[in-house]
Protein backbone atom coordinates (compact mmCIF):
# COMPACT_ATOMS: atom_id res chain seq x y z
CA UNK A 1 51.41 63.48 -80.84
CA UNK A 2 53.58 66.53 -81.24
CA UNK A 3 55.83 67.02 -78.41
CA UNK A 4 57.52 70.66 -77.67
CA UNK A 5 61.14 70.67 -78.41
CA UNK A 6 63.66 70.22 -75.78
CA UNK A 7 64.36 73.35 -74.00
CA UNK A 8 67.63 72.90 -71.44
CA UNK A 9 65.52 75.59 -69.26
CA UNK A 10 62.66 73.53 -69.08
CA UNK A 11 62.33 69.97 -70.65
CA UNK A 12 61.95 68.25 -67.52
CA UNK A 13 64.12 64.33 -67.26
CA UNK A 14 61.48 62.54 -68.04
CA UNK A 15 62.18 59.02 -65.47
CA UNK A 16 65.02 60.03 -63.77
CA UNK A 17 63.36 60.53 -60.40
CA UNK A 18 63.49 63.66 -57.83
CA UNK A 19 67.01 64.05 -57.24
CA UNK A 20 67.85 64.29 -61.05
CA UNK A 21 65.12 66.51 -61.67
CA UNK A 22 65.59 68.83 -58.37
CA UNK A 23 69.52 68.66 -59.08
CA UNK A 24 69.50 70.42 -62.61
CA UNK A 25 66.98 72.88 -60.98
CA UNK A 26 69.28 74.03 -58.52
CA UNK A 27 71.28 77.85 -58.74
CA UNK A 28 74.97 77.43 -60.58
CA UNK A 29 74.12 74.16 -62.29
CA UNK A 30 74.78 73.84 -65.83
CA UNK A 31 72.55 71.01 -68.07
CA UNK A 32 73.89 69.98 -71.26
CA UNK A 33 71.73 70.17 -74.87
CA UNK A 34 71.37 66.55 -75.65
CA UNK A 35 67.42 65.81 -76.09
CA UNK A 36 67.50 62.49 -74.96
CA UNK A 37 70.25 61.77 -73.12
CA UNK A 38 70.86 64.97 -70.95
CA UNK A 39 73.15 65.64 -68.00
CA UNK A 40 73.56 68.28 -65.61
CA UNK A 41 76.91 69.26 -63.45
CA UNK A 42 78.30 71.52 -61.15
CA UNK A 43 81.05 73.04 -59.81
CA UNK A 44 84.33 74.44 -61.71
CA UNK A 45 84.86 71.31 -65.19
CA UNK A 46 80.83 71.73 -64.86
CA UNK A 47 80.85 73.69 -68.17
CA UNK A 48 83.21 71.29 -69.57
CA UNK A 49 81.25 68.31 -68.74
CA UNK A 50 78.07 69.03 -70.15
CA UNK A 51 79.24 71.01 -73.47
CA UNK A 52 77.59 69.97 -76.36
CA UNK A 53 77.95 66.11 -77.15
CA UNK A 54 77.48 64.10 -80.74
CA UNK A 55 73.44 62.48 -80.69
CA UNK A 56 74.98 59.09 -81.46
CA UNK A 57 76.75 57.78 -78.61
CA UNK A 58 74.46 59.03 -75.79
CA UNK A 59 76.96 57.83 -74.20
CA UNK A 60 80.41 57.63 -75.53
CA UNK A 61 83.27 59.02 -75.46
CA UNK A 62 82.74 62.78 -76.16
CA UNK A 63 79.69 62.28 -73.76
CA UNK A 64 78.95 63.84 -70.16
CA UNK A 65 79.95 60.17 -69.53
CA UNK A 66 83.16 60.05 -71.21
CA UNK A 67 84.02 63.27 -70.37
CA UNK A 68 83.69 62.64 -66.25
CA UNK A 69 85.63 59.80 -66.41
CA UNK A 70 88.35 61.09 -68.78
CA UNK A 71 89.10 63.69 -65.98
CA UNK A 72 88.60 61.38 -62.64
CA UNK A 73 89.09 57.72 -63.73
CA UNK A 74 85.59 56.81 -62.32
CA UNK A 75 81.61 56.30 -63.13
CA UNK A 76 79.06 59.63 -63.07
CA UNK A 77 77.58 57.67 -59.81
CA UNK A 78 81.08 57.83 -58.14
CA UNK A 79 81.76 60.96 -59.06
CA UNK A 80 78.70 62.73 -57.67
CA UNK A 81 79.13 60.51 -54.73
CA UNK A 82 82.51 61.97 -54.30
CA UNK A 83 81.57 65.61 -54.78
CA UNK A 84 82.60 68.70 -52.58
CA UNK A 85 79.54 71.13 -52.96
């Protein structure tokens, strides 16, 4: 099977559920380029966040991950929780 190659426009996140895939959807939010391992943010450290990240740690240091809690001290899920939209 030949599968089309990611597009941050339109590769949809495959089992991530509604909120993830309505989230990165939504006007002013930025997804980053990883294939596998993608993220999407908001808001003004939004481009920061999801700039382009090394394949191999999905999720390490120079991650969406890693870059989230470099700047708060917390986990994505706190930091979303935390948000001001």
């Amino acid at each position: 099977m030949i599968s089309a190659p990611y597009d941050v426009r339109r590769t949809p996140s495959w089992n991530m559920g509604v909120v993830a895939e309505t989230f990165w959807q939504l006007p002013g939010v930025l997804r980053g380029d990883h294939p596998t391992s993608t993220f999407a943010a908001v808001g003004p450290h939004a481009e920061r966040i999801v700039a382009p990240q090394p394949l191999s740690p999905p999720h390490g240091l120079h991650s969406p991950v890693g870059r989230a809690h470099e700047r708060t001290g917390c986990s994505c899920a706190t930091v979303a929780a935390s948000a001001k939209w």
